[in-house]
PDB file of N, CA and C in Angstrom:
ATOM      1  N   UNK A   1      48.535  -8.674  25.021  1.00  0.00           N
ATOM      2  CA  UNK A   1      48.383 -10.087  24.720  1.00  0.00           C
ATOM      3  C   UNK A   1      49.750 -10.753  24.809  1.00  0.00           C
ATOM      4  N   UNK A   2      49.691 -11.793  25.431  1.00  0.00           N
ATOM      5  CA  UNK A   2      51.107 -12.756  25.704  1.00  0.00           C
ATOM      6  C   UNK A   2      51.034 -13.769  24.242  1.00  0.00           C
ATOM      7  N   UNK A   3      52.808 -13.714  24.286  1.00  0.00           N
ATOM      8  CA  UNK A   3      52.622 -14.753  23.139  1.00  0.00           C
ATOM      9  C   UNK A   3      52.655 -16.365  23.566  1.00  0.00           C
ATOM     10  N   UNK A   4      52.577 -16.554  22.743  1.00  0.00           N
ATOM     11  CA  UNK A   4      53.030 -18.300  22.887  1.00  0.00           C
ATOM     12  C   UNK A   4      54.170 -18.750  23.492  1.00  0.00           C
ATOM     13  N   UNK A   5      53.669 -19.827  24.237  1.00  0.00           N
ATOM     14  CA  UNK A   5      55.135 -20.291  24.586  1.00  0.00           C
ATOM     15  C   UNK A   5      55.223 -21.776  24.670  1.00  0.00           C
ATOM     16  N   UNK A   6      56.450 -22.863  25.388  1.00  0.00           N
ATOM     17  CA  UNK A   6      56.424 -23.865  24.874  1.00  0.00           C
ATOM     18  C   UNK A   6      56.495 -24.543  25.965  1.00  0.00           C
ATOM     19  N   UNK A   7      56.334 -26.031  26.481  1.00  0.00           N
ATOM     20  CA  UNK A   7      57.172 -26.591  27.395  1.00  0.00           C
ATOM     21  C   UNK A   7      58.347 -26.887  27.709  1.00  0.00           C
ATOM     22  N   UNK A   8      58.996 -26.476  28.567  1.00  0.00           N
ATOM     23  CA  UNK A   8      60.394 -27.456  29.028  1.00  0.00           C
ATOM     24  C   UNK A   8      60.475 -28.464  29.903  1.00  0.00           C
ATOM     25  N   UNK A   9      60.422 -29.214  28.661  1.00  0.00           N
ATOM     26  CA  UNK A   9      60.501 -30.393  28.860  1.00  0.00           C
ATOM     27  C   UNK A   9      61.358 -31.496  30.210  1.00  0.00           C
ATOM     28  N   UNK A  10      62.229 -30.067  30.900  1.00  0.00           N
ATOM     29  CA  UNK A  10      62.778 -30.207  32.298  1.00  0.00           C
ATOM     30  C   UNK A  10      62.145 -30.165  33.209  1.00  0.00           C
ATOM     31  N   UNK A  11      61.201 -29.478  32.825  1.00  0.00           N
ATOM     32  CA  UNK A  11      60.483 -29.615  34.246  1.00  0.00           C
ATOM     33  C   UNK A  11      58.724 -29.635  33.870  1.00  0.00           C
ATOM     34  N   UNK A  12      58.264 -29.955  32.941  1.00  0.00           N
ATOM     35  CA  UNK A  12      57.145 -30.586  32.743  1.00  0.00           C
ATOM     36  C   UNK A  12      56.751 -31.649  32.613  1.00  0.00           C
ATOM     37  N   UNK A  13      55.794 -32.672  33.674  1.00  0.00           N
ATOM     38  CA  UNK A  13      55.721 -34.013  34.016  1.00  0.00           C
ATOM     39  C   UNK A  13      55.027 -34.656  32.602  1.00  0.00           C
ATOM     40  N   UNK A  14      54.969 -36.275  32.216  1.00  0.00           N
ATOM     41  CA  UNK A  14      54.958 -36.831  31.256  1.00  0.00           C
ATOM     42  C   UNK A  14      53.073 -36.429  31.030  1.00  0.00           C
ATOM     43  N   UNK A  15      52.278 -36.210  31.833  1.00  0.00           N
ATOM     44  CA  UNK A  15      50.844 -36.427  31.758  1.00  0.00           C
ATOM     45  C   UNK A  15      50.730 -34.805  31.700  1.00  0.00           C
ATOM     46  N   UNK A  16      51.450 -33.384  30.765  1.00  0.00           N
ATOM     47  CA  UNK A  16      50.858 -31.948  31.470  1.00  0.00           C
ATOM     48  C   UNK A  16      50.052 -31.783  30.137  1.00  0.00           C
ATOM     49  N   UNK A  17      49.859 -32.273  28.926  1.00  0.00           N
ATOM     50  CA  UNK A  17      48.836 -32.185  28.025  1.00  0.00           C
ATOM     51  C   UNK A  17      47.724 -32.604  28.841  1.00  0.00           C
ATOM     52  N   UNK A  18      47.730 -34.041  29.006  1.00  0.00           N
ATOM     53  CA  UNK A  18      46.106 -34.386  29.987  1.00  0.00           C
ATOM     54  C   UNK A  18      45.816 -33.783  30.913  1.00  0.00           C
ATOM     55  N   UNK A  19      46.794 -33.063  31.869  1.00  0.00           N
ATOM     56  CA  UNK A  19      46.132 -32.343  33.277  1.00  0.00           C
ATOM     57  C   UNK A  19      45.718 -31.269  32.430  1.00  0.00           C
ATOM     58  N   UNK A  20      46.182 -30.364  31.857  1.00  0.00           N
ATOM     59  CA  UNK A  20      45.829 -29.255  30.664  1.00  0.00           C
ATOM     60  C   UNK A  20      44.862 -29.272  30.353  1.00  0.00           C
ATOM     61  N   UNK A  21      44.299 -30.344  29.652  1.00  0.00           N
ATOM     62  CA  UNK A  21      43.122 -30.657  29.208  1.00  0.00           C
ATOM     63  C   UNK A  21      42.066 -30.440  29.918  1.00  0.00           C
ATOM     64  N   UNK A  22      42.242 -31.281  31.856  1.00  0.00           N
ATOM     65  CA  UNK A  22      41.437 -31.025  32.418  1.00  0.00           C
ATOM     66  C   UNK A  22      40.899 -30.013  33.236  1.00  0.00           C
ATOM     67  N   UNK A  23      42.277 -29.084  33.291  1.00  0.00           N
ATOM     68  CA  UNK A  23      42.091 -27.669  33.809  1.00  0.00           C
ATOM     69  C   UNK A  23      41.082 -27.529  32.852  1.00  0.00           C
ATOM     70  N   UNK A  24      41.521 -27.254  31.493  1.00  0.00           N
ATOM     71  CA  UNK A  24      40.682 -26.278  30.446  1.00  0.00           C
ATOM     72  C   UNK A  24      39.037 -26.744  30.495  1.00  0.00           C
ATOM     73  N   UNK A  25      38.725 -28.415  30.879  1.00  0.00           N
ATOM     74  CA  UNK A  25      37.589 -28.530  30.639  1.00  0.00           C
ATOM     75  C   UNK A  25      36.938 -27.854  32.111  1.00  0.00           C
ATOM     76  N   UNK A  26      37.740 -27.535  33.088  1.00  0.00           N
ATOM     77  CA  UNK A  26      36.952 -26.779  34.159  1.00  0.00           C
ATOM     78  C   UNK A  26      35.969 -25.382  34.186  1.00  0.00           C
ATOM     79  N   UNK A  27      36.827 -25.222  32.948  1.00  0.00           N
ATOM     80  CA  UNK A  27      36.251 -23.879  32.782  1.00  0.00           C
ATOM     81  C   UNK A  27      35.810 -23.476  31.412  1.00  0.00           C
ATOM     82  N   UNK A  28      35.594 -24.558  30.255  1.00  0.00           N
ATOM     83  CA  UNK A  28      34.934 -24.068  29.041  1.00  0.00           C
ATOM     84  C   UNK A  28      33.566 -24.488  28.932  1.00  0.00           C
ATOM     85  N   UNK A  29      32.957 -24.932  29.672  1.00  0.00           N
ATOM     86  CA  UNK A  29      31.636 -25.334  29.696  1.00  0.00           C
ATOM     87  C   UNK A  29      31.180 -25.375  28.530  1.00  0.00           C
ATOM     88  N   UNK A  30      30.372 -24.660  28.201  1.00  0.00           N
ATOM     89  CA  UNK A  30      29.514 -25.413  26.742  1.00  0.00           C
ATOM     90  C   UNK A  30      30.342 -24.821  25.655  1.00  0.00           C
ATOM     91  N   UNK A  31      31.451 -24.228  25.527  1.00  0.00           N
ATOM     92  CA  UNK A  31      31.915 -23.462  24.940  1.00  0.00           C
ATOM     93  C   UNK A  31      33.054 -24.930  23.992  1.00  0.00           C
ATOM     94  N   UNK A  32      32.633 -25.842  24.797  1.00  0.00           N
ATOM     95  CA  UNK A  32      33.592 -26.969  24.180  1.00  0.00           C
ATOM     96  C   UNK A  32      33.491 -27.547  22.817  1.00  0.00           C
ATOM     97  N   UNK A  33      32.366 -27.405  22.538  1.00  0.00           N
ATOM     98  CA  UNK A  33      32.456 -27.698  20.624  1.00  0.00           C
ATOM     99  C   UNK A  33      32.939 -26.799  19.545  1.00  0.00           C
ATOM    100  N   UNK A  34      32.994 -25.299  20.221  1.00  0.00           N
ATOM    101  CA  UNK A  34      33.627 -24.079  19.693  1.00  0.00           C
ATOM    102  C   UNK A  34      34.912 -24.917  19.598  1.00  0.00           C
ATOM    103  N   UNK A  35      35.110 -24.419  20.877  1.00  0.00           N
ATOM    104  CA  UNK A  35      36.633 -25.063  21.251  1.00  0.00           C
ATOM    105  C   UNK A  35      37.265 -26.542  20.189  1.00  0.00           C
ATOM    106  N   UNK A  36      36.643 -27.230  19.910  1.00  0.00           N
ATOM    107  CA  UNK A  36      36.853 -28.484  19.376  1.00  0.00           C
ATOM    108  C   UNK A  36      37.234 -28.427  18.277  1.00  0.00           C
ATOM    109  N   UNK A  37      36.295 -27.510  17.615  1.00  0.00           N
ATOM    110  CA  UNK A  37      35.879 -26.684  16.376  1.00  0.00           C
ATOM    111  C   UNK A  37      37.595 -26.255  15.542  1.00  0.00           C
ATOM    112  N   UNK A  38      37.952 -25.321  17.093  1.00  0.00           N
ATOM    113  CA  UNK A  38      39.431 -24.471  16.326  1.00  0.00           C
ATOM    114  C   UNK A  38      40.569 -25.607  16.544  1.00  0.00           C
ATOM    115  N   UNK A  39      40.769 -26.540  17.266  1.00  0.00           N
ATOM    116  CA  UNK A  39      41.786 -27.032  17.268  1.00  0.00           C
ATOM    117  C   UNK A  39      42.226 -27.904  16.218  1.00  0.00           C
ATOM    118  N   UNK A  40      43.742 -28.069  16.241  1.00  0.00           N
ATOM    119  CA  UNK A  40      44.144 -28.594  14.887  1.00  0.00           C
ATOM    120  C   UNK A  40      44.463 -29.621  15.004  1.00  0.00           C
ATOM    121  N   UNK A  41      44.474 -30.678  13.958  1.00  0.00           N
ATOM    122  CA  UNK A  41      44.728 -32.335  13.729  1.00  0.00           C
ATOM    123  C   UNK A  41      45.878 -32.540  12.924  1.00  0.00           C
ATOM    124  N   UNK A  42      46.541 -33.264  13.553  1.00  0.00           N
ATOM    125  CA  UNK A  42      47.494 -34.274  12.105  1.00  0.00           C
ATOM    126  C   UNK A  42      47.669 -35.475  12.918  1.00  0.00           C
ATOM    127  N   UNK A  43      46.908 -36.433  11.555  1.00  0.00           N
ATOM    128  CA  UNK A  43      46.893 -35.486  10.567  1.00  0.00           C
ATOM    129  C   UNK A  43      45.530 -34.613  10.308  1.00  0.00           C
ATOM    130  N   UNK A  44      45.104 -34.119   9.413  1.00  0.00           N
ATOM    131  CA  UNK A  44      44.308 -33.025   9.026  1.00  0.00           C
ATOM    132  C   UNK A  44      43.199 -33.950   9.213  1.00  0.00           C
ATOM    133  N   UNK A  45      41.694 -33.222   9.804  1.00  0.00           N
ATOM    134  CA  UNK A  45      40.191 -33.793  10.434  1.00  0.00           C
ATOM    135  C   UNK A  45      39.743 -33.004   9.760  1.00  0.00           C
ATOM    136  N   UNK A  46      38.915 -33.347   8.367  1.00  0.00           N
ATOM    137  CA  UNK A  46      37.806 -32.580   7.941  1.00  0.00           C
ATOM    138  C   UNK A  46      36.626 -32.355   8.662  1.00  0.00           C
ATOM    139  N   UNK A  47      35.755 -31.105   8.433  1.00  0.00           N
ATOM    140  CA  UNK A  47      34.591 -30.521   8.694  1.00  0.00           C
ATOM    141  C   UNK A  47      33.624 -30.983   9.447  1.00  0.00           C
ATOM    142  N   UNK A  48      33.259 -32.311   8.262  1.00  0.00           N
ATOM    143  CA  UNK A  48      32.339 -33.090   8.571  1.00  0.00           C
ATOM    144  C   UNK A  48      32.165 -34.281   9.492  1.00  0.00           C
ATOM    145  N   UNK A  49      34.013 -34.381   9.313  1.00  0.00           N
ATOM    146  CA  UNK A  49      33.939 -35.813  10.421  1.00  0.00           C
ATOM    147  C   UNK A  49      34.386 -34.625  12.002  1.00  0.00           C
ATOM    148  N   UNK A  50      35.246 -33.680  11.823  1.00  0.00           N
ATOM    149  CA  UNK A  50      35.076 -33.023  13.070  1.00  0.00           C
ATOM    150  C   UNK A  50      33.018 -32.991  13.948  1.00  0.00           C
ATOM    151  N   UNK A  51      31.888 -32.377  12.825  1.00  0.00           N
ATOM    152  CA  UNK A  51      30.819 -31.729  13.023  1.00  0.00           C
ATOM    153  C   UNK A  51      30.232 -33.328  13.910  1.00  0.00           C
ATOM    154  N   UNK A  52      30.413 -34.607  13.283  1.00  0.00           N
ATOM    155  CA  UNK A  52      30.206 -35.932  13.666  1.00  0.00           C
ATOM    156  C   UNK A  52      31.055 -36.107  15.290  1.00  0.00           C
ATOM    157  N   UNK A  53      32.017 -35.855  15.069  1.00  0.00           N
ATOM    158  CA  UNK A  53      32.647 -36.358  16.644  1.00  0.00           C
ATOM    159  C   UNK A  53      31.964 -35.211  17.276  1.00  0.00           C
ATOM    160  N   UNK A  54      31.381 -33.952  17.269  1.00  0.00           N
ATOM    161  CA  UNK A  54      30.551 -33.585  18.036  1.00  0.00           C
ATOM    162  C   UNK A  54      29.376 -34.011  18.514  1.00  0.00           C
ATOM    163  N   UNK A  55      28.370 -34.312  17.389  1.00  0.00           N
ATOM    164  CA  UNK A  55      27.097 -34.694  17.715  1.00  0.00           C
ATOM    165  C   UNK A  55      27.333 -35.839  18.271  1.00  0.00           C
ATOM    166  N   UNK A  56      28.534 -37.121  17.706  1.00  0.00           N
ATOM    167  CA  UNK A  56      28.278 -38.274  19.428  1.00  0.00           C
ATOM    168  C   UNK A  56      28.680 -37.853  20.343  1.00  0.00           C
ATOM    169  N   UNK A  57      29.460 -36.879  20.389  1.00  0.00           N
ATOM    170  CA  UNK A  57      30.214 -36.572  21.619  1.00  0.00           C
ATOM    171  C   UNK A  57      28.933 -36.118  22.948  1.00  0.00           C
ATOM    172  N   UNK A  58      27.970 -35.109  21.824  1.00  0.00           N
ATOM    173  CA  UNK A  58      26.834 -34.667  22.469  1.00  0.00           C
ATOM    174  C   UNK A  58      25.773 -35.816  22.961  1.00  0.00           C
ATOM    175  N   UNK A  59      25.563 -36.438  21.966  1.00  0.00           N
ATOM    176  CA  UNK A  59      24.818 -37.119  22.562  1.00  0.00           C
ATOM    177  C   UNK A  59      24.956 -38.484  23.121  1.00  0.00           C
ATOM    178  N   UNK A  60      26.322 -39.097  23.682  1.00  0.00           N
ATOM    179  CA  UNK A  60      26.549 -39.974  24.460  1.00  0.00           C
ATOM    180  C   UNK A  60      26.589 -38.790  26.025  1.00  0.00           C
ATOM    181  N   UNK A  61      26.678 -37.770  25.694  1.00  0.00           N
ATOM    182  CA  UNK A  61      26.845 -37.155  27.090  1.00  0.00           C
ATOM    183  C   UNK A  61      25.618 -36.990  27.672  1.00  0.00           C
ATOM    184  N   UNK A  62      24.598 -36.732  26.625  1.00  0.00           N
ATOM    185  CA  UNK A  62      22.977 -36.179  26.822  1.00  0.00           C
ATOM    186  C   UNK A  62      22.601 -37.878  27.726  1.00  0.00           C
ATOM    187  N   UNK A  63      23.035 -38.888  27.161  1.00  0.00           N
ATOM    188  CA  UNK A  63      22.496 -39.914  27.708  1.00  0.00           C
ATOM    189  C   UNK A  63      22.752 -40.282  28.733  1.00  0.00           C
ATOM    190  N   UNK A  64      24.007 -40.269  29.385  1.00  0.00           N
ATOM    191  CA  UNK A  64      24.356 -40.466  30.488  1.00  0.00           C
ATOM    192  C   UNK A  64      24.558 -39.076  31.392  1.00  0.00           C
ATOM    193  N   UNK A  65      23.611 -38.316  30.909  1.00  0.00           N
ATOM    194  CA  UNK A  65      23.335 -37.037  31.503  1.00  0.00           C
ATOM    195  C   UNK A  65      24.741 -36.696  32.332  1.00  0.00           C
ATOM    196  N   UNK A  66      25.438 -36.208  31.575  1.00  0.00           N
ATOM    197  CA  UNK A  66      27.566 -35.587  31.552  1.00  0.00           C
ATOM    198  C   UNK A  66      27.122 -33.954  32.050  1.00  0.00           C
ATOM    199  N   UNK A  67      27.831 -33.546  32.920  1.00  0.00           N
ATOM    200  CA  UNK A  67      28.226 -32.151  32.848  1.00  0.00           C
ATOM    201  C   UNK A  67      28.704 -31.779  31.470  1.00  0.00           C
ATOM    202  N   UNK A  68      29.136 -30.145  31.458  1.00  0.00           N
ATOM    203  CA  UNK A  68      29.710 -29.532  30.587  1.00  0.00           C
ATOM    204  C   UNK A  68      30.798 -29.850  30.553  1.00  0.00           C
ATOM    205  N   UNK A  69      31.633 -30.112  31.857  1.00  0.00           N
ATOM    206  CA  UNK A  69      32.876 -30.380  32.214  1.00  0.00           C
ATOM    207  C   UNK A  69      33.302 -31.372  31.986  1.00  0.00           C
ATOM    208  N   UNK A  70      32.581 -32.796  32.139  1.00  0.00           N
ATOM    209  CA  UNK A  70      32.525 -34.393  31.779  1.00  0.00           C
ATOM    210  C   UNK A  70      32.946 -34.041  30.274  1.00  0.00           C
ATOM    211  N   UNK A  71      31.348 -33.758  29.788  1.00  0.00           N
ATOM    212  CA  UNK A  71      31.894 -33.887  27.890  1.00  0.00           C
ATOM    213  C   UNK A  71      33.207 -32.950  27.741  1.00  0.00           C
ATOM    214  N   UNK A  72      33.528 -31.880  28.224  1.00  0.00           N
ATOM    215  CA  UNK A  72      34.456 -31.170  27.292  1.00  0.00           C
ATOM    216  C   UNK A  72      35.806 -31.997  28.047  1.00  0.00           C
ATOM    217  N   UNK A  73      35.798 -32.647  29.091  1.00  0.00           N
ATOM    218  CA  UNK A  73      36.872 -34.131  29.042  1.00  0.00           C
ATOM    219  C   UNK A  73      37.083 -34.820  27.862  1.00  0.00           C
ATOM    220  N   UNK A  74      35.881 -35.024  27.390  1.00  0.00           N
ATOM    221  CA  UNK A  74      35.346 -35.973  26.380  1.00  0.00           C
ATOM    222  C   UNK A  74      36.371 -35.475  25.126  1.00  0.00           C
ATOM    223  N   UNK A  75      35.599 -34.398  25.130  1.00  0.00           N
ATOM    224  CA  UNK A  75      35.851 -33.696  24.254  1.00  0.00           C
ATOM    225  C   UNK A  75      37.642 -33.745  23.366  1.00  0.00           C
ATOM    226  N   UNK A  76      38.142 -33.137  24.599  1.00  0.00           N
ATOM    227  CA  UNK A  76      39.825 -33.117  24.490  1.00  0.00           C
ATOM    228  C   UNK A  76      40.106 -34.247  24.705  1.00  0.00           C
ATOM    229  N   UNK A  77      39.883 -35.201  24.956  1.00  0.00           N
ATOM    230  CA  UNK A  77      40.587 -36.836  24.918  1.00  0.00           C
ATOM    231  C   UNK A  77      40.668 -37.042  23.417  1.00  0.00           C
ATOM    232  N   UNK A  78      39.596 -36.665  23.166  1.00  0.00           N
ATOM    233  CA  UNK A  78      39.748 -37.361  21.351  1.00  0.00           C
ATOM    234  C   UNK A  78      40.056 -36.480  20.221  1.00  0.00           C
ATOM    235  N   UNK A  79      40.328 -35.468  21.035  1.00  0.00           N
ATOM    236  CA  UNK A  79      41.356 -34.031  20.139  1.00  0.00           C
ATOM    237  C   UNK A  79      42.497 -35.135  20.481  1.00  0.00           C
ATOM    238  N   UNK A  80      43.237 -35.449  21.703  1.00  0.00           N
ATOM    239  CA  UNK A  80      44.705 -35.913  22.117  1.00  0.00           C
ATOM    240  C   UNK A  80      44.556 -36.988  20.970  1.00  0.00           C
ATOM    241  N   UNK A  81      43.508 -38.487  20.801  1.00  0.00           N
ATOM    242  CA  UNK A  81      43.395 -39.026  20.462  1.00  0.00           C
ATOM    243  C   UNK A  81      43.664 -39.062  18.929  1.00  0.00           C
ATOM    244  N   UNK A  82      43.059 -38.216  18.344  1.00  0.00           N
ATOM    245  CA  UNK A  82      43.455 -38.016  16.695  1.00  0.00           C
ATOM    246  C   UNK A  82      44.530 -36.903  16.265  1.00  0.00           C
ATOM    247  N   UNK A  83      44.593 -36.193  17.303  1.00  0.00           N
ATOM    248  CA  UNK A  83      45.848 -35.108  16.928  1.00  0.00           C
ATOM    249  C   UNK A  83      47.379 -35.921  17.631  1.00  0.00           C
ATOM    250  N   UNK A  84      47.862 -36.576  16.597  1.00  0.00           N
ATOM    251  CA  UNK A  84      49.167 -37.217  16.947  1.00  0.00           C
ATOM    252  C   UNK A  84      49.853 -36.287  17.496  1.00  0.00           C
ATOM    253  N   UNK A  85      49.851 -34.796  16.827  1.00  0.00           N
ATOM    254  CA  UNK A  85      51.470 -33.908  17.335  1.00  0.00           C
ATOM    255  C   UNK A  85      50.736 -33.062  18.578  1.00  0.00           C
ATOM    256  N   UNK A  86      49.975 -33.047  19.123  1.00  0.00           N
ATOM    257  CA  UNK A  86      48.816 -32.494  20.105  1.00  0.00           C
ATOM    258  C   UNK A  86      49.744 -31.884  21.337  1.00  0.00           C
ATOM    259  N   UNK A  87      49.637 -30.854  21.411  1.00  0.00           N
ATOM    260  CA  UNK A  87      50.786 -30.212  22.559  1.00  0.00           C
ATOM    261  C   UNK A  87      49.965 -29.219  23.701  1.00  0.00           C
ATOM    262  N   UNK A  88      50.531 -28.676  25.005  1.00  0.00           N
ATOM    263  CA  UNK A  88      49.636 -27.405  24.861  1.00  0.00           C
ATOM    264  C   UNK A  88      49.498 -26.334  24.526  1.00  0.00           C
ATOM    265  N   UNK A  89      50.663 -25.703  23.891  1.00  0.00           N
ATOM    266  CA  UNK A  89      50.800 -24.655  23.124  1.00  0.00           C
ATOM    267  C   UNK A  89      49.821 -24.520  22.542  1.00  0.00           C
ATOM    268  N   UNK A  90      49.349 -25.925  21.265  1.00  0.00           N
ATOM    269  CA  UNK A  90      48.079 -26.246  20.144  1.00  0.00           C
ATOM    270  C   UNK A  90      47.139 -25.750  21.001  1.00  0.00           C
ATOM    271  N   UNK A  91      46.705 -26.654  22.604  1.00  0.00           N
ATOM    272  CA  UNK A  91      45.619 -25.951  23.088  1.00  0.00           C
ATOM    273  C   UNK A  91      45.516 -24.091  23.290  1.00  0.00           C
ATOM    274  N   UNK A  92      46.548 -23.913  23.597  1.00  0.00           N
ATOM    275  CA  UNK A  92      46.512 -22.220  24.068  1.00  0.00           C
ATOM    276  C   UNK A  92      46.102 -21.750  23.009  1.00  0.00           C
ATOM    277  N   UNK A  93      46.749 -22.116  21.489  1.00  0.00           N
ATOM    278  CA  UNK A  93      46.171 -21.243  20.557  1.00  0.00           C
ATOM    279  C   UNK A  93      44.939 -21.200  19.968  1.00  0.00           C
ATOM    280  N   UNK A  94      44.533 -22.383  20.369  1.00  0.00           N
ATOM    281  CA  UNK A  94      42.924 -23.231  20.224  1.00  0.00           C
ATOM    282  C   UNK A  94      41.917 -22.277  20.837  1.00  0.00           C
ATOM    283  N   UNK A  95      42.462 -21.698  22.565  1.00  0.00           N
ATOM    284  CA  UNK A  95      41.573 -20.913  23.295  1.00  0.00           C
ATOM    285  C   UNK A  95      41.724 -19.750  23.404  1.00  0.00           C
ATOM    286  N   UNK A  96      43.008 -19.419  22.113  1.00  0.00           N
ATOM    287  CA  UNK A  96      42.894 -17.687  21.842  1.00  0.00           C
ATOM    288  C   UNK A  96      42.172 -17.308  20.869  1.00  0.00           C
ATOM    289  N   UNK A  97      41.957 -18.333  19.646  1.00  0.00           N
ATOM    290  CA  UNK A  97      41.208 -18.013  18.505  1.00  0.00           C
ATOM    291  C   UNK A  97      40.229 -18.095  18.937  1.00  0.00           C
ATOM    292  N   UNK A  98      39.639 -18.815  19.907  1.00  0.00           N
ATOM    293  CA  UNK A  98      37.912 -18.667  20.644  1.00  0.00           C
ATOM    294  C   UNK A  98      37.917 -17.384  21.160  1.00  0.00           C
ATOM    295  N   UNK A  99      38.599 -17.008  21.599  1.00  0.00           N
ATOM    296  CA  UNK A  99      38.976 -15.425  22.496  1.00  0.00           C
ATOM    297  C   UNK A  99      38.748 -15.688  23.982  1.00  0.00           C
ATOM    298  N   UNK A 100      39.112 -17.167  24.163  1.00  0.00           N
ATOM    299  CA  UNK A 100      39.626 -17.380  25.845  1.00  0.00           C
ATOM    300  C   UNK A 100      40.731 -16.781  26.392  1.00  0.00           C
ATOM    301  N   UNK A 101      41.228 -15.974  26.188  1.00  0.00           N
ATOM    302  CA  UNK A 101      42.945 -15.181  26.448  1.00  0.00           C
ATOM    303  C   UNK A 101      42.731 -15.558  27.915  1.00  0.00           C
ATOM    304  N   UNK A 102      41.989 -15.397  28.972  1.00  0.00           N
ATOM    305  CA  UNK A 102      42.033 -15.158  30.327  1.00  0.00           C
ATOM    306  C   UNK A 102      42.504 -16.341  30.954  1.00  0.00           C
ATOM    307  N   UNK A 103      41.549 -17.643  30.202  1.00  0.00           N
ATOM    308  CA  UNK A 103      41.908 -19.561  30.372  1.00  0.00           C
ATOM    309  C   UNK A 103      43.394 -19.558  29.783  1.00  0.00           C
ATOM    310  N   UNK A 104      43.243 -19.424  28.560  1.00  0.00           N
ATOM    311  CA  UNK A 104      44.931 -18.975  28.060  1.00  0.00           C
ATOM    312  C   UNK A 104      45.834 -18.861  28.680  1.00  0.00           C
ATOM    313  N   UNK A 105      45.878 -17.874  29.549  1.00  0.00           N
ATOM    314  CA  UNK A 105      46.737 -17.158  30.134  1.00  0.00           C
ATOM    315  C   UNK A 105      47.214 -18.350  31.492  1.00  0.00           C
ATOM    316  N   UNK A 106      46.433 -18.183  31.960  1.00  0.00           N
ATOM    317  CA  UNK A 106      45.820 -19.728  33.237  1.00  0.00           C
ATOM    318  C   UNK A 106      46.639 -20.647  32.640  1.00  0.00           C
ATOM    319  N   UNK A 107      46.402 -21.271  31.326  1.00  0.00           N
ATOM    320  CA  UNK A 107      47.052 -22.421  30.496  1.00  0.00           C
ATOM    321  C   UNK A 107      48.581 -21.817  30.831  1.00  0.00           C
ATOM    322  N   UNK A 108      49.100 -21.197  30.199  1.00  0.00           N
ATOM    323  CA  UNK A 108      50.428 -20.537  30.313  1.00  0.00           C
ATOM    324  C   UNK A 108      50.795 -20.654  31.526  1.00  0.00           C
ATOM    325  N   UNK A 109      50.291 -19.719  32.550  1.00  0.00           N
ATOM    326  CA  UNK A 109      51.014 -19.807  33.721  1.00  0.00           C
ATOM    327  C   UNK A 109      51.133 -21.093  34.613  1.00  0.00           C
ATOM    328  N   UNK A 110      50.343 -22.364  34.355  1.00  0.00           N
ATOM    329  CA  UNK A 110      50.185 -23.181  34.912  1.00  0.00           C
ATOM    330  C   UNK A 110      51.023 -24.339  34.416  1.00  0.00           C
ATOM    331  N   UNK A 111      51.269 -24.413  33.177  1.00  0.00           N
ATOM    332  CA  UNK A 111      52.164 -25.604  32.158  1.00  0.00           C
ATOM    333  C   UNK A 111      53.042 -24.973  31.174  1.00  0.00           C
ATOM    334  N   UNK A 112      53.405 -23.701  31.592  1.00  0.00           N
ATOM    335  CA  UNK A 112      54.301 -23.427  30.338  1.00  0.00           C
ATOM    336  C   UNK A 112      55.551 -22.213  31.119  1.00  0.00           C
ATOM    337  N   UNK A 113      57.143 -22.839  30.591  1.00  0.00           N
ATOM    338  CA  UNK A 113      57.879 -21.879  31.143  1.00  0.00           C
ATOM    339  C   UNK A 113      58.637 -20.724  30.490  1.00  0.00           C
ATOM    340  N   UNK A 114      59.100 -21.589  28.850  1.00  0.00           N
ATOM    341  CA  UNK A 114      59.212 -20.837  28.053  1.00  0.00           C
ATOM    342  C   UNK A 114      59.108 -20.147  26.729  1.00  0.00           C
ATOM    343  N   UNK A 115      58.949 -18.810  26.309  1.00  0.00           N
ATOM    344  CA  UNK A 115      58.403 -18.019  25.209  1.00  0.00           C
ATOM    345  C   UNK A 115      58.846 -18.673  23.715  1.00  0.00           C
ATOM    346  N   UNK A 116      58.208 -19.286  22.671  1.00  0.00           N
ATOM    347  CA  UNK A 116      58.465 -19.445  21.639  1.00  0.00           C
ATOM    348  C   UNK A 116      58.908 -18.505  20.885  1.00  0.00           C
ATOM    349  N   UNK A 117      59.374 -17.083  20.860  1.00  0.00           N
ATOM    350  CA  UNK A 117      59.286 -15.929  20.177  1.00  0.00           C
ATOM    351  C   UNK A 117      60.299 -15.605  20.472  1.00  0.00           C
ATOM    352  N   UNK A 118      60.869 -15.999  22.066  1.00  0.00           N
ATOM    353  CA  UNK A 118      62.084 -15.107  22.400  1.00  0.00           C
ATOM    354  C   UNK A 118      63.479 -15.887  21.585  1.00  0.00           C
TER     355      UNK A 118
END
């Protein structure tokens, strides 16, 4: 297992949280309310109002009949949206506690250059 690591900020463009985002929604398909589920807020998103931004999330998507991929856009816009300190590191660790290591990893090699640990 790889650890965490961070951006450098030298050579990571101003938009690599949002492209991040949209890699990740390529490939979490329904797995995106899990996903929603582990990620962290500040400030701090209780339970209930997290369990709420799901069910509209779900069902503005059900209505305008959204891919998996559409909503879990959805999805991470309004993680960026209420998580002020929102990075992608936050996401990587978001899709290791799901046990995405493989997207993870993808995340890493694609937006991240160096190791927080070293």
């Amino acid at each position: 297992m790889s650890s965490l690591r961070t951006i450098s900020t030298a050579t990571c463009p101003v938009g690599a949280l949002e492209d991040a985002c949209r890699f990740v929604a390529q490939f979490i398909g329904k797995d995106w309310k899990k996903l929603y589920d582990r990620l962290p807020f500040a400030p701090a998103r209780d339970t209930d109002k997290r369990q709420k931004d799901v069910f509209v999330i779900d069902q503005i998507s059900a209505r305008r009949d959204r891919t998996p991929e559409e909503t879990a856009v959805t999805c991470l816009e309004k993680w960026r949206n209420f998580n002020r300190h929102g990075d992608i590191a936050q996401l990587i660790k978001g899709l290791r506690t799901l046990n995405k290591v493989e997207l993870a990893e993808k995340v890493e090699t694609k937006y991240m250059v160096t190791n927080v640990y070293s």
